[in-house]
N, C-alpha and C. Protein backbone atom coordinates (compact mmCIF):
# COMPACT_ATOMS: atom_id res chain seq x y z
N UNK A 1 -20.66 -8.88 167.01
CA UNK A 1 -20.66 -7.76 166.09
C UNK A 1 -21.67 -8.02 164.98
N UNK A 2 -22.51 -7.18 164.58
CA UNK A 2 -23.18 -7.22 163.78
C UNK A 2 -23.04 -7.44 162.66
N UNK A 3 -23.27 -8.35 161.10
CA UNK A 3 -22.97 -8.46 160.13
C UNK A 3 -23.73 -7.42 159.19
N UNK A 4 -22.11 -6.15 158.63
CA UNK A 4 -23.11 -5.63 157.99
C UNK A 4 -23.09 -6.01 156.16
N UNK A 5 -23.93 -5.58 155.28
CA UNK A 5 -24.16 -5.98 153.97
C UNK A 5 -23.90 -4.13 153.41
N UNK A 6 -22.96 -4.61 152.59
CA UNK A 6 -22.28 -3.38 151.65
C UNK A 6 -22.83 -3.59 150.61
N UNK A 7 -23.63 -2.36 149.88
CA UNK A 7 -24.73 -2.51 149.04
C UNK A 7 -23.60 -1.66 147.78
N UNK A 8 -23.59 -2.42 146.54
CA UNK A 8 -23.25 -1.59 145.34
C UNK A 8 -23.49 -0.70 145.01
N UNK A 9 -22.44 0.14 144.61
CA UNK A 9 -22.52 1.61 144.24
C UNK A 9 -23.29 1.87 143.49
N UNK A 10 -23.78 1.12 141.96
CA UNK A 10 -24.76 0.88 141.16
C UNK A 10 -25.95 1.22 141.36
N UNK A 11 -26.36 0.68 142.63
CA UNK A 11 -27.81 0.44 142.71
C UNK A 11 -28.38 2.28 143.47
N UNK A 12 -26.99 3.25 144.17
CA UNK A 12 -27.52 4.30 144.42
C UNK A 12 -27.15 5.40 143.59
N UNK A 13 -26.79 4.72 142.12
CA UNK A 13 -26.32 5.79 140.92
C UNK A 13 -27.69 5.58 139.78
N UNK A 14 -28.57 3.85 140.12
CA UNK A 14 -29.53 3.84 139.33
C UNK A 14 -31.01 4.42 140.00
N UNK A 15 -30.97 4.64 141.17
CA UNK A 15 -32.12 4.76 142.29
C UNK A 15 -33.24 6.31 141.59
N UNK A 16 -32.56 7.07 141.34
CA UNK A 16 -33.66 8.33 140.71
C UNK A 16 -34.34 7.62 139.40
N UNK A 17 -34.18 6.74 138.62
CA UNK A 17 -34.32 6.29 137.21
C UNK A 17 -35.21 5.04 137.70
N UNK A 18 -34.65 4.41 138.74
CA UNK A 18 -35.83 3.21 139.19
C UNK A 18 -37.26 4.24 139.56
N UNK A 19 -37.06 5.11 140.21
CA UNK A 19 -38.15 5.97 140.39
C UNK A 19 -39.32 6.35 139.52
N UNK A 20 -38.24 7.52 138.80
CA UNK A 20 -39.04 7.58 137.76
C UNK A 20 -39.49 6.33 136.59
N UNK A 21 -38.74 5.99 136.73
CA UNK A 21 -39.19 4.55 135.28
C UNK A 21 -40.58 3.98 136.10
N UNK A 22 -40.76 3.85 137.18
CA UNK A 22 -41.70 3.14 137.67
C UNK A 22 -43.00 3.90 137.40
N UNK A 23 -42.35 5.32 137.77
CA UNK A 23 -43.52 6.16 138.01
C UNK A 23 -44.12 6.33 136.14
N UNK A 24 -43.32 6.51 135.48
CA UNK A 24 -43.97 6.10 134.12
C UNK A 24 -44.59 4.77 133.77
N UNK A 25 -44.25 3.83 133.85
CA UNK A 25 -44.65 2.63 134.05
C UNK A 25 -45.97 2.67 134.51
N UNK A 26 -46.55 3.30 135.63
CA UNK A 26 -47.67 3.06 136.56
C UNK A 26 -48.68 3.56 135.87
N UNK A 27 -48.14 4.69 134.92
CA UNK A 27 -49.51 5.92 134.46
C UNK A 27 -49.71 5.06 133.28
N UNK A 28 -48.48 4.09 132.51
CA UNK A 28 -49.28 3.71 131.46
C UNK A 28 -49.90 2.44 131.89
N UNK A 29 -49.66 1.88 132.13
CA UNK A 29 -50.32 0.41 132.55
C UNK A 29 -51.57 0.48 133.52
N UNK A 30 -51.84 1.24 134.17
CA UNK A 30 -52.88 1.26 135.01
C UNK A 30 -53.69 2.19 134.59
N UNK A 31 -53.98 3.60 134.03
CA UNK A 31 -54.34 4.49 133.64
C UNK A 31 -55.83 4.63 134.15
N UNK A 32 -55.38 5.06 135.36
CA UNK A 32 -56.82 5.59 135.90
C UNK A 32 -56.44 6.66 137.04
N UNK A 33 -57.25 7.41 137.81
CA UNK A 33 -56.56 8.51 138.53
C UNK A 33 -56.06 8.43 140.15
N UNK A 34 -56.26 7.40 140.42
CA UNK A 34 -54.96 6.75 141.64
C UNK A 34 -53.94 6.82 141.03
N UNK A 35 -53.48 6.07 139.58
CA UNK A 35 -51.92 5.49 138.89
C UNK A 35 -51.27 6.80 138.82
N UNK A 36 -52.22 7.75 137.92
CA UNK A 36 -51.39 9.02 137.46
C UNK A 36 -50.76 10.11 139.01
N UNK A 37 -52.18 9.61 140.12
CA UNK A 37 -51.54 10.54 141.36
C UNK A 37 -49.92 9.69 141.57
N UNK A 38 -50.09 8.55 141.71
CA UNK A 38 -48.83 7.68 142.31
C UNK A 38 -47.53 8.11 141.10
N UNK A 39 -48.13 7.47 139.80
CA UNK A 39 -46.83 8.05 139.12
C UNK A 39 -45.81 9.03 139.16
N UNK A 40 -46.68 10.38 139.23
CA UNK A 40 -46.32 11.80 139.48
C UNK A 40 -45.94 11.49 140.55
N UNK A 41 -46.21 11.03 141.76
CA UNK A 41 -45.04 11.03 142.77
C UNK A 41 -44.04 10.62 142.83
N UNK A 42 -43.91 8.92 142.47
CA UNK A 42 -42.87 8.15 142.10
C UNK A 42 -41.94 9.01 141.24
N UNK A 43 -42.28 9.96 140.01
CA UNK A 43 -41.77 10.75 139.41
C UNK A 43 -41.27 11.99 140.10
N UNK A 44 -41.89 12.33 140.81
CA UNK A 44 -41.30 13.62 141.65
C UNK A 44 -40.48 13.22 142.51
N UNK A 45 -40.52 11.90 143.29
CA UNK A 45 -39.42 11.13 144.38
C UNK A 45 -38.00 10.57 143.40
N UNK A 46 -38.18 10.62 142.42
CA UNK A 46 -36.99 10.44 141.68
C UNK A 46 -36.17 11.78 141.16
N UNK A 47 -37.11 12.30 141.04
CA UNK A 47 -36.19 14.05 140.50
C UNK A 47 -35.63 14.45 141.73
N UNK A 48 -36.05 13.81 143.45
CA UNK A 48 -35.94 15.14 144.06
C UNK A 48 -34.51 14.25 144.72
N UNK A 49 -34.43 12.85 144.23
CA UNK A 49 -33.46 11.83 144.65
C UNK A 49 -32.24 12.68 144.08
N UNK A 50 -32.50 12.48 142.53
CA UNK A 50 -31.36 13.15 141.69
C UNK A 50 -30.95 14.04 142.33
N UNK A 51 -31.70 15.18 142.57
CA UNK A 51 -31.03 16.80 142.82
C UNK A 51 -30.58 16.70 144.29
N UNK A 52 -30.63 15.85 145.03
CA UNK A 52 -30.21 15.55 146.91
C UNK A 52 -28.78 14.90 146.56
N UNK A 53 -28.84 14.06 145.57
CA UNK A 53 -27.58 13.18 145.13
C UNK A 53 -26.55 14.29 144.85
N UNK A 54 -27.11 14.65 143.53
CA UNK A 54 -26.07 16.32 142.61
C UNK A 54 -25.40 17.17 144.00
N UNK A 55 -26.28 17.53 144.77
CA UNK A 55 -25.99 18.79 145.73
C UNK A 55 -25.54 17.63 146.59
N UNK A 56 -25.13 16.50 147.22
CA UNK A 56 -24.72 16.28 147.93
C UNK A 56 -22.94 16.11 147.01
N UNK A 57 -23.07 15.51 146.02
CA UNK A 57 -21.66 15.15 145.16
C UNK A 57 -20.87 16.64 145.33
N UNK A 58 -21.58 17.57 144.82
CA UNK A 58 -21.11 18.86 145.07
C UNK A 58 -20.24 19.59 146.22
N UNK A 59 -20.69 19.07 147.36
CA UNK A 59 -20.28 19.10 148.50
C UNK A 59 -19.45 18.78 149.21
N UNK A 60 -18.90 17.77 148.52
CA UNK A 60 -17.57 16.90 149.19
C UNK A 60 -16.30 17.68 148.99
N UNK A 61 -15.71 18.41 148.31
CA UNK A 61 -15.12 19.22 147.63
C UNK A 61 -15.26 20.70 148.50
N UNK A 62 -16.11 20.80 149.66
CA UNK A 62 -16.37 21.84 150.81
C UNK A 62 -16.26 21.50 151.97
N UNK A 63 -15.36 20.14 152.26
CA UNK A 63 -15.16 19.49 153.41
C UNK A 63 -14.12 19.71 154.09
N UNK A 64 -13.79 20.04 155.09
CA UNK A 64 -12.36 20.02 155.86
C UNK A 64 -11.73 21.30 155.40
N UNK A 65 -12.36 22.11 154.94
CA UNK A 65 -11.77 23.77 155.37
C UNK A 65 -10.73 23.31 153.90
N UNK A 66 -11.48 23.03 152.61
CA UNK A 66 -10.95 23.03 151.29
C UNK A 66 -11.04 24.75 150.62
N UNK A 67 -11.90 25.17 151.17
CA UNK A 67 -11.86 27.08 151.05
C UNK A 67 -11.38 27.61 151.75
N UNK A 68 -10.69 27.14 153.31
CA UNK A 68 -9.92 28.59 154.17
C UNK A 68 -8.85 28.80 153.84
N UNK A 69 -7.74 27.88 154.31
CA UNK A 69 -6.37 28.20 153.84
C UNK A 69 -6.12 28.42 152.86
N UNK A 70 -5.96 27.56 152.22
CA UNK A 70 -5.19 27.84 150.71
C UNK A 70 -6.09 29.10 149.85
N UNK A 71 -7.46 29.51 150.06
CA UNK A 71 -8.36 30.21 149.40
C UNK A 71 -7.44 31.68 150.07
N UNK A 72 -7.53 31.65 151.23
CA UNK A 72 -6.73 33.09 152.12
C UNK A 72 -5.57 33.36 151.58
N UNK A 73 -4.70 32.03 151.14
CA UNK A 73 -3.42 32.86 151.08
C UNK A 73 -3.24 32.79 149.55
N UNK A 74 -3.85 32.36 148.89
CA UNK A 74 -3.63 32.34 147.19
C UNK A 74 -4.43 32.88 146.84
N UNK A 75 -5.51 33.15 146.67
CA UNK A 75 -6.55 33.69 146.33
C UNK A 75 -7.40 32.93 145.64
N UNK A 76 -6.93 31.87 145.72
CA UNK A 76 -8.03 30.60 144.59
C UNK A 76 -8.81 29.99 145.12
N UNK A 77 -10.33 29.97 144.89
CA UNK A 77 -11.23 29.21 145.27
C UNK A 77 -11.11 27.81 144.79
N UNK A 78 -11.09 26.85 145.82
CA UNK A 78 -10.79 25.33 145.53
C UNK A 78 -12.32 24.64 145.80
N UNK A 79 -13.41 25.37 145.17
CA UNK A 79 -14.47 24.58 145.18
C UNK A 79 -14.66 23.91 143.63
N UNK A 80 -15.63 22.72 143.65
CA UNK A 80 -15.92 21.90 142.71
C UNK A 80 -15.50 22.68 141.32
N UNK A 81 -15.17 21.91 140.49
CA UNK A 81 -14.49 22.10 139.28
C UNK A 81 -13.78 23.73 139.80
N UNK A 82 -12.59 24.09 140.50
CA UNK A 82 -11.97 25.16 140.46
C UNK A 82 -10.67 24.88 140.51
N UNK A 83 -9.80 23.36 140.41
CA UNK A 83 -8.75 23.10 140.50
C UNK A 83 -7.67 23.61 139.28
N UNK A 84 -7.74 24.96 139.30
CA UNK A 84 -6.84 25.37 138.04
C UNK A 84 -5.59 26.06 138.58
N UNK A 85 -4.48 25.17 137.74
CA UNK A 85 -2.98 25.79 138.15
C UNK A 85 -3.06 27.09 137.60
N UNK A 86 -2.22 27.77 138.42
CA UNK A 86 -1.68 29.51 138.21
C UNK A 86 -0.11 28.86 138.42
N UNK A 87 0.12 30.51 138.02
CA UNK A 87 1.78 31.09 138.13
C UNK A 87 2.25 31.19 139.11
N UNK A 88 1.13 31.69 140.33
CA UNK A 88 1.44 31.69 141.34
C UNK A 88 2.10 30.85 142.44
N UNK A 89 1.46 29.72 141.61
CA UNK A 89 1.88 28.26 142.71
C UNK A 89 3.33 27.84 142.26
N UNK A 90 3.85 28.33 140.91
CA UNK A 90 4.87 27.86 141.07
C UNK A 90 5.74 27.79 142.09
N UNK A 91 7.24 26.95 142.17
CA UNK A 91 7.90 27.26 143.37
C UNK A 91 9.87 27.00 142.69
N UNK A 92 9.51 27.21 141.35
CA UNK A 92 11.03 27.84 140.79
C UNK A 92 11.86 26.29 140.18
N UNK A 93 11.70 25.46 140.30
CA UNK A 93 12.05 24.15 140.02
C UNK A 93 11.10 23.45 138.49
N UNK A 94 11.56 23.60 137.20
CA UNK A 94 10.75 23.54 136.11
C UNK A 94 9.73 21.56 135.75
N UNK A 95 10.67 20.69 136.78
CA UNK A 95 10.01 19.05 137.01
C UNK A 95 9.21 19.35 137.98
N UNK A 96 9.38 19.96 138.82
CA UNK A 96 8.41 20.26 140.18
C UNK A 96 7.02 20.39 139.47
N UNK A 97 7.29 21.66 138.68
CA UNK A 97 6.39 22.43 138.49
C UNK A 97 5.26 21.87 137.16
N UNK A 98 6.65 21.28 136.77
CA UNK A 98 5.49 20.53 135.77
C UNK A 98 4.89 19.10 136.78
N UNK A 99 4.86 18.41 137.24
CA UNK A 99 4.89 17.32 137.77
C UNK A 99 3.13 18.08 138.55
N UNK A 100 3.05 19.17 139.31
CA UNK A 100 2.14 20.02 139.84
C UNK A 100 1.33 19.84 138.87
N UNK A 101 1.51 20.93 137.98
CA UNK A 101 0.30 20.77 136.61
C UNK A 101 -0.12 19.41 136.54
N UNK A 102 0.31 18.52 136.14
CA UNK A 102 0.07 16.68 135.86
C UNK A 102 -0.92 16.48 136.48
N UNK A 103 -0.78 16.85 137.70
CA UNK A 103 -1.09 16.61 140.00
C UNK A 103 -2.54 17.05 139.13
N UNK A 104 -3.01 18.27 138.88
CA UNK A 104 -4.17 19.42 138.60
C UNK A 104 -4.63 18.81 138.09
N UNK A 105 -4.59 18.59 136.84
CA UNK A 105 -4.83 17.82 135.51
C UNK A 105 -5.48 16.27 136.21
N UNK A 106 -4.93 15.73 136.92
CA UNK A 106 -5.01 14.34 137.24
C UNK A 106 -6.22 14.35 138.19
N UNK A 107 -6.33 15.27 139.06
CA UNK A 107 -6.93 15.60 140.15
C UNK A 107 -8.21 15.87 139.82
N UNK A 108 -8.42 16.51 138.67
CA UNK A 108 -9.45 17.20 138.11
C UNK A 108 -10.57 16.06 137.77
N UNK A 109 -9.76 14.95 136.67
CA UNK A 109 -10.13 14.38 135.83
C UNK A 109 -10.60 13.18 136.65
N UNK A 110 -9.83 12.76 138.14
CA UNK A 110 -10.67 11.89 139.35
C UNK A 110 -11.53 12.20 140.13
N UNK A 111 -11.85 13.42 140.38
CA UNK A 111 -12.66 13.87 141.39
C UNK A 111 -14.02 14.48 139.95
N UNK A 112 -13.97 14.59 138.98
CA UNK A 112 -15.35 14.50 138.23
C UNK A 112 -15.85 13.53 137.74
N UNK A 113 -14.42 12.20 137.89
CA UNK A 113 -14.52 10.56 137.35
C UNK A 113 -15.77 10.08 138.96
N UNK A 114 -15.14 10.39 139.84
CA UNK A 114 -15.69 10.22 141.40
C UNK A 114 -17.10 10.77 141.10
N UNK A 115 -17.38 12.27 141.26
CA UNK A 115 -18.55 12.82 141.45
C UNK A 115 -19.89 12.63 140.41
N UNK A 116 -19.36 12.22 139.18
CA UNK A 116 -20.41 11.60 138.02
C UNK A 116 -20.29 10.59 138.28
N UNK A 117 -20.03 9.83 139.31
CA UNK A 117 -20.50 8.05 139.06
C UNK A 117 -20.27 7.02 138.16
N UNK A 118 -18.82 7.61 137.33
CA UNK A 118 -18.51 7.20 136.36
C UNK A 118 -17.95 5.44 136.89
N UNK A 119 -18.14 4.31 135.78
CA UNK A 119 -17.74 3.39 135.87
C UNK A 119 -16.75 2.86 136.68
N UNK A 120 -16.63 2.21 137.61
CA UNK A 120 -15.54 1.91 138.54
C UNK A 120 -14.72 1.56 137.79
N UNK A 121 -14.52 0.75 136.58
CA UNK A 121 -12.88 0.48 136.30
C UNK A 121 -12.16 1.57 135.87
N UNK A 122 -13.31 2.60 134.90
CA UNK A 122 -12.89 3.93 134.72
C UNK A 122 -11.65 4.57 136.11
N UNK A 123 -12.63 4.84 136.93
CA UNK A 123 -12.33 5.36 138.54
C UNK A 123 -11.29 4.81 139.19
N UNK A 124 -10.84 3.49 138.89
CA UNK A 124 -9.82 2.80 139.37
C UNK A 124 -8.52 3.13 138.56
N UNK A 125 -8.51 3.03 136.89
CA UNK A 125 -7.41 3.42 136.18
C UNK A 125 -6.94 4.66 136.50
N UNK A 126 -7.89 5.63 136.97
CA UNK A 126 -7.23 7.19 137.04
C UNK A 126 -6.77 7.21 138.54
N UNK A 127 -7.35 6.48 139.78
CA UNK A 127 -6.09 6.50 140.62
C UNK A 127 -5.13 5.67 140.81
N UNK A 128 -5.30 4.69 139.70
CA UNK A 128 -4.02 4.11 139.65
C UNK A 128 -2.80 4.89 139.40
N UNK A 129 -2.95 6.24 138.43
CA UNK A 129 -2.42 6.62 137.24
C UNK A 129 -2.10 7.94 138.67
N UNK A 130 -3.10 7.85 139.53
CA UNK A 130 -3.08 9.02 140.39
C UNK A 130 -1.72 9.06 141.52
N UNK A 131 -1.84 8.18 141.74
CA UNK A 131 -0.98 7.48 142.93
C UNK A 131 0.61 7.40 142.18
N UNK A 132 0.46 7.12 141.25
CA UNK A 132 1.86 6.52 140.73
C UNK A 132 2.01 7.76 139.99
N UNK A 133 1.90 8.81 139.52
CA UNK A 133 2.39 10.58 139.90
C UNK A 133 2.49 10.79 141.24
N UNK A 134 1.66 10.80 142.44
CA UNK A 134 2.28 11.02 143.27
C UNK A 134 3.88 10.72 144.06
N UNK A 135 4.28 9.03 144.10
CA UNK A 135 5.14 8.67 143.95
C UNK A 135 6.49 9.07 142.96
N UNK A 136 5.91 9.38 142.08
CA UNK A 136 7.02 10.09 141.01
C UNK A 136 7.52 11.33 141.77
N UNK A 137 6.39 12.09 142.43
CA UNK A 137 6.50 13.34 142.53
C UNK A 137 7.94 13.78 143.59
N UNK A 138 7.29 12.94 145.01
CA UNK A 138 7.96 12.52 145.91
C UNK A 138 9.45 12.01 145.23
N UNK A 139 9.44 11.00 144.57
CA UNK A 139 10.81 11.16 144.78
C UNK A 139 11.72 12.36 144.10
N UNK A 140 11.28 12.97 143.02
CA UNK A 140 11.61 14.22 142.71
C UNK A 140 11.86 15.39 143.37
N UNK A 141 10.95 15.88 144.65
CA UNK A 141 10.95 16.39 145.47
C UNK A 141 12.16 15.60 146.60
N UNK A 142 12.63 15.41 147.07
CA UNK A 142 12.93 14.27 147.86
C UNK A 142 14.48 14.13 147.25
N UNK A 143 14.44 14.01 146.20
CA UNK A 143 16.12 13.95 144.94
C UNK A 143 16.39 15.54 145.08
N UNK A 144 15.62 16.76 145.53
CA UNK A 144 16.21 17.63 145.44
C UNK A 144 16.68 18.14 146.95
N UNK A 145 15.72 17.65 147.83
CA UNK A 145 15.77 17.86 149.01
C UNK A 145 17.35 17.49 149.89
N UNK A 146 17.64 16.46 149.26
CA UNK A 146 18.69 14.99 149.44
C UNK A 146 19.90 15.81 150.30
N UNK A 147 20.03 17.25 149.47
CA UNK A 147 21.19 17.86 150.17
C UNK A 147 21.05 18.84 151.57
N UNK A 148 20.20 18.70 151.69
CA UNK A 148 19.69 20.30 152.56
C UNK A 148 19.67 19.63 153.79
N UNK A 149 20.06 20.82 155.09
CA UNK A 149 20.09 20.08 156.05
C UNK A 149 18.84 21.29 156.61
N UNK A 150 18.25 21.62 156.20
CA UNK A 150 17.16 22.78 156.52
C UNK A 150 16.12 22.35 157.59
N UNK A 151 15.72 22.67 158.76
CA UNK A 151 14.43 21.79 159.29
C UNK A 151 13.16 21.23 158.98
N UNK A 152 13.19 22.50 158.13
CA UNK A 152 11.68 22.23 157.06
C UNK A 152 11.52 20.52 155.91
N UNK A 153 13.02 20.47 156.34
CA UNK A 153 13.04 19.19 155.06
C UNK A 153 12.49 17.44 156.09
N UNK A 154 12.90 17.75 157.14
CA UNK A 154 12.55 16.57 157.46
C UNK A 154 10.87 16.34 158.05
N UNK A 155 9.89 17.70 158.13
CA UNK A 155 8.99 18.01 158.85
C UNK A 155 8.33 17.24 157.13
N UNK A 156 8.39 17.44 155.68
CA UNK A 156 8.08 17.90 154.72
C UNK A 156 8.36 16.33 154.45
N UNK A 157 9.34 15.66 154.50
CA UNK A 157 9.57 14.42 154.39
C UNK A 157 8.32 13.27 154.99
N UNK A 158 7.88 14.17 156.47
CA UNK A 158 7.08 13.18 157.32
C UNK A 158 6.13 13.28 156.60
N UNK A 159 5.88 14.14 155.98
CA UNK A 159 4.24 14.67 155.49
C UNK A 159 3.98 13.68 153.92
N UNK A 160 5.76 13.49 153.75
CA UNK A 160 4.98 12.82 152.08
C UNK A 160 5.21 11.21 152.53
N UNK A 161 5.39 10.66 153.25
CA UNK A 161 5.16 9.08 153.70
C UNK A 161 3.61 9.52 154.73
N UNK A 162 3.59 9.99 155.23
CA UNK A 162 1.53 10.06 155.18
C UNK A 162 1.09 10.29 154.25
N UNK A 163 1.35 10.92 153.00
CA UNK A 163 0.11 11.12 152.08
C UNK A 163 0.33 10.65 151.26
N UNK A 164 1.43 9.37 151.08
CA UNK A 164 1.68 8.23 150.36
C UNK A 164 0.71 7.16 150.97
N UNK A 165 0.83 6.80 152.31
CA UNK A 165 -0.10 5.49 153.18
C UNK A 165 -1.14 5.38 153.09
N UNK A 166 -1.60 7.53 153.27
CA UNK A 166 -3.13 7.21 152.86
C UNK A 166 -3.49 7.29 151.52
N UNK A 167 -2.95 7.99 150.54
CA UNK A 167 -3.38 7.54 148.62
C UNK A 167 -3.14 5.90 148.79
N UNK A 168 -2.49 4.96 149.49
CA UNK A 168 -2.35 3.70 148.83
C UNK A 168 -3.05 3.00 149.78
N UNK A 169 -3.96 3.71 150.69
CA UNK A 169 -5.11 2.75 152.09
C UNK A 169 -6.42 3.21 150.73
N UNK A 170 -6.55 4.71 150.61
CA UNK A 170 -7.97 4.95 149.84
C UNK A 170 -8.07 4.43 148.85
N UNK A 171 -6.60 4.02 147.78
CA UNK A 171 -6.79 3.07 146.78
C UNK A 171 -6.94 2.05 146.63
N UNK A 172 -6.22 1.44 147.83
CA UNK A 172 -6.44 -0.35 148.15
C UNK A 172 -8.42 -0.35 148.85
N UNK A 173 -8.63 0.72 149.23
CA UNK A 173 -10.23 0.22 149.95
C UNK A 173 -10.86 0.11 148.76
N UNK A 174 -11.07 1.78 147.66
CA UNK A 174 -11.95 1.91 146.69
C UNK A 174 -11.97 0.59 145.66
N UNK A 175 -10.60 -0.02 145.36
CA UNK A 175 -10.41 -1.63 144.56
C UNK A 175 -11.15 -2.70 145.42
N UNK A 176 -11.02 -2.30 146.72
CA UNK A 176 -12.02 -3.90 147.34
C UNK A 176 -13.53 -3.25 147.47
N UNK A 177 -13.92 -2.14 146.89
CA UNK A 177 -15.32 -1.96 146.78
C UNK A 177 -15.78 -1.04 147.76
N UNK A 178 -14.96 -0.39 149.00
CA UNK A 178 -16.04 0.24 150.10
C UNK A 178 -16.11 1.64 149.17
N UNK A 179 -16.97 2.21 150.10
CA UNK A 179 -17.51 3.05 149.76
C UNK A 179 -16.55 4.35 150.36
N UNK A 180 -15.47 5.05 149.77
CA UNK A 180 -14.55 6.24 150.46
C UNK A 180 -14.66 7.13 149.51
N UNK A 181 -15.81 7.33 148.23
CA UNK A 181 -15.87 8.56 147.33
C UNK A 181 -15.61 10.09 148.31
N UNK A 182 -16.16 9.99 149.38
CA UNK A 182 -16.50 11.75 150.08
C UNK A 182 -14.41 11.78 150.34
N UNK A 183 -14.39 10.57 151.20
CA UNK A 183 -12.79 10.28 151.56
C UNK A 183 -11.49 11.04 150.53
N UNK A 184 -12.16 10.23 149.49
CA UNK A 184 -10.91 10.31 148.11
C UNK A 184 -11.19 11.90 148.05
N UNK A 185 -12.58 12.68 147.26
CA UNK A 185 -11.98 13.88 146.76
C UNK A 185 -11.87 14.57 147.69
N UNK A 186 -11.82 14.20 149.40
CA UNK A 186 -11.14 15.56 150.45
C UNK A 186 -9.73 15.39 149.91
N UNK A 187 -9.34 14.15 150.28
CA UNK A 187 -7.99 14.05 149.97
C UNK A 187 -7.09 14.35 148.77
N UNK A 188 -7.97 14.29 148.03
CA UNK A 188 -7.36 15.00 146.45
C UNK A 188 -7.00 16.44 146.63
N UNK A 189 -8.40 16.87 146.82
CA UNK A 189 -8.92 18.15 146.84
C UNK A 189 -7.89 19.64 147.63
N UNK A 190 -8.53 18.41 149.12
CA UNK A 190 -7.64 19.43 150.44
C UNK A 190 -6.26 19.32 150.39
N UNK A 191 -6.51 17.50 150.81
CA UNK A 191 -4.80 16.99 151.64
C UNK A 191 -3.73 17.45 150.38
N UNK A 192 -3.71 17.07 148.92
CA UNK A 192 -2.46 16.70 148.21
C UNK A 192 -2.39 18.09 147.63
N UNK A 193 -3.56 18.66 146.71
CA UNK A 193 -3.78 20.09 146.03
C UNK A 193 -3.89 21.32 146.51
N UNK A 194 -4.39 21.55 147.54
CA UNK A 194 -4.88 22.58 148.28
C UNK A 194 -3.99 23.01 149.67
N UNK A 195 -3.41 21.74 150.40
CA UNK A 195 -2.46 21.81 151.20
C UNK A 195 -1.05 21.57 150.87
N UNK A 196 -1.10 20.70 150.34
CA UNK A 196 0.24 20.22 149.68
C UNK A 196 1.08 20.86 149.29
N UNK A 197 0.81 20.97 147.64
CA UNK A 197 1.09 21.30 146.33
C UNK A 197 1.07 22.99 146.53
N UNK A 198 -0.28 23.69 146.80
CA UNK A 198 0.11 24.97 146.93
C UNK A 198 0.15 25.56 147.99
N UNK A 199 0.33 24.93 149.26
CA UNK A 199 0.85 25.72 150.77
C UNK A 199 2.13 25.49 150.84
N UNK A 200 2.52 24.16 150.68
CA UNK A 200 3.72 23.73 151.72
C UNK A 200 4.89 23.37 150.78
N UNK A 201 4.23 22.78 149.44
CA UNK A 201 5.55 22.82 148.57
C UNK A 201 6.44 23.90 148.20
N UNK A 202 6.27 24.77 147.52
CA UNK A 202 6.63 26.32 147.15
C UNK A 202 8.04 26.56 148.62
N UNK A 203 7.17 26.20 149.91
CA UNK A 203 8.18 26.61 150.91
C UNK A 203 9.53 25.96 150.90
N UNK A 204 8.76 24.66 150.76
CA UNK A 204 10.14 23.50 151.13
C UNK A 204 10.96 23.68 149.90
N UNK A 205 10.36 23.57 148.38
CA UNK A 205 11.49 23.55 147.67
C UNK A 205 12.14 24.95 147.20
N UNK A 206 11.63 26.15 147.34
CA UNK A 206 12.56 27.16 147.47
C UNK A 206 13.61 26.94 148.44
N UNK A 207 13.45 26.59 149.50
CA UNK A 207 14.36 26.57 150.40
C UNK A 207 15.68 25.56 150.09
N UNK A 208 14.94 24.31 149.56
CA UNK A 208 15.84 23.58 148.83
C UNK A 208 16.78 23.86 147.74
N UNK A 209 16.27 24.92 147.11
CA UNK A 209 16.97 25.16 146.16
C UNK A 209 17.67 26.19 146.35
N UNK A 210 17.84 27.05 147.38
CA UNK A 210 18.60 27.91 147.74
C UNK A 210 19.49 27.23 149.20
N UNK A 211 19.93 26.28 148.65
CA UNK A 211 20.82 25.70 150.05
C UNK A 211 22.12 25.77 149.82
């Protein structure tokens, strides 16, 4: 098997700025009309780095059908910065519902921590902080569920020990360094906010609460 080398996140958050810095660099130190052609390129290969980077960050957040469902049946567009709670999503339970908002709020503030390239320990505290609301959430959900013998409860049960395994596989990878940024905000985005929280919760705990 091939040995591969995992290159720091750093070095492709500093890569448009090595560009351009060089390409300034070249026009002053050399200043003759080869340097200034090369600069201006080096300078233009760094702007065009940036804006491939931006529009690609942008994008992750349009992965895995994060606009069909939940966009069809709520009416909310769940593209980049659109994670805003409504009334709508409530589902009649006032911890639920606040615990949701938290979810939004939390969600928001990791997936723009993610997409700006913000400092990894930064990035690490907020899914620390991410994960351990989820867990809260679950058992809240889960403490209300406790009585219901409904079918929906045990289908709803399976679903929150998967999207516990994987928040605590994407958190344990992103702490040993790989690279799962596109990973994390589907899963924010789609799996917990978009599928979760406003498809499937609303069902299960009305039902719960009318048992």
């Amino acid at each position: 098997m091939p040995f591969k080398v995992h290159k720091p996140e750093w070095i492709y958050e500093i890569l448009p700025w090595l560009y351009i810095g060089a390409g300034v660099m070249t026009m002053l130190i050399i200043r003759n009309g080869m340097a200034v052609f090369s600069g201006l390129a080096l300078i233009a290969t760094g702007a065009l780095v940036w804006t491939m980077r931006r529009h690609y960050r942008r994008s992750f957040t349009e992965v895995s059908g994060v606009q069909d469902d939940a966009s069809t049946e709520t009416g909310q567009d769940f593209g980049y910065g659109a994670l805003v709670w409504r009334s709508a999503y409530e589902c009649g339970d006032k911890l639920v519902d606040k615990q949701h908002r938290e979810l939004f709020e939390l969600a928001n503030m990791l997936i723009d921590a993610l997409m700006e390239g913000n400092p990894r320990s930064e990035v690490e505290l907020l899914l620390d902080s991410f994960v351990s609301h989820i867990v809260d959430h679950f058992d809240t959900e889960e403490a209300l569920m406790n009585h219901s013998e409904h079918p929906i409860m045990e289908a709803h049960l399976d679903v929150h020990h998967k999207l516990l395994d994987r928040a605590n596989e994407l958190n344990r990878r992103y702490h040993h360094g790989d690279r799962v940024v596109r990973d994390l905000v589907q899963f924010i985005a789609h799996d917990v906010v978009a599928q979760h929280i406003v498809l499937e919760d609303p069902k299960a705990i009305k039902v719960a609460l009318n048992r």
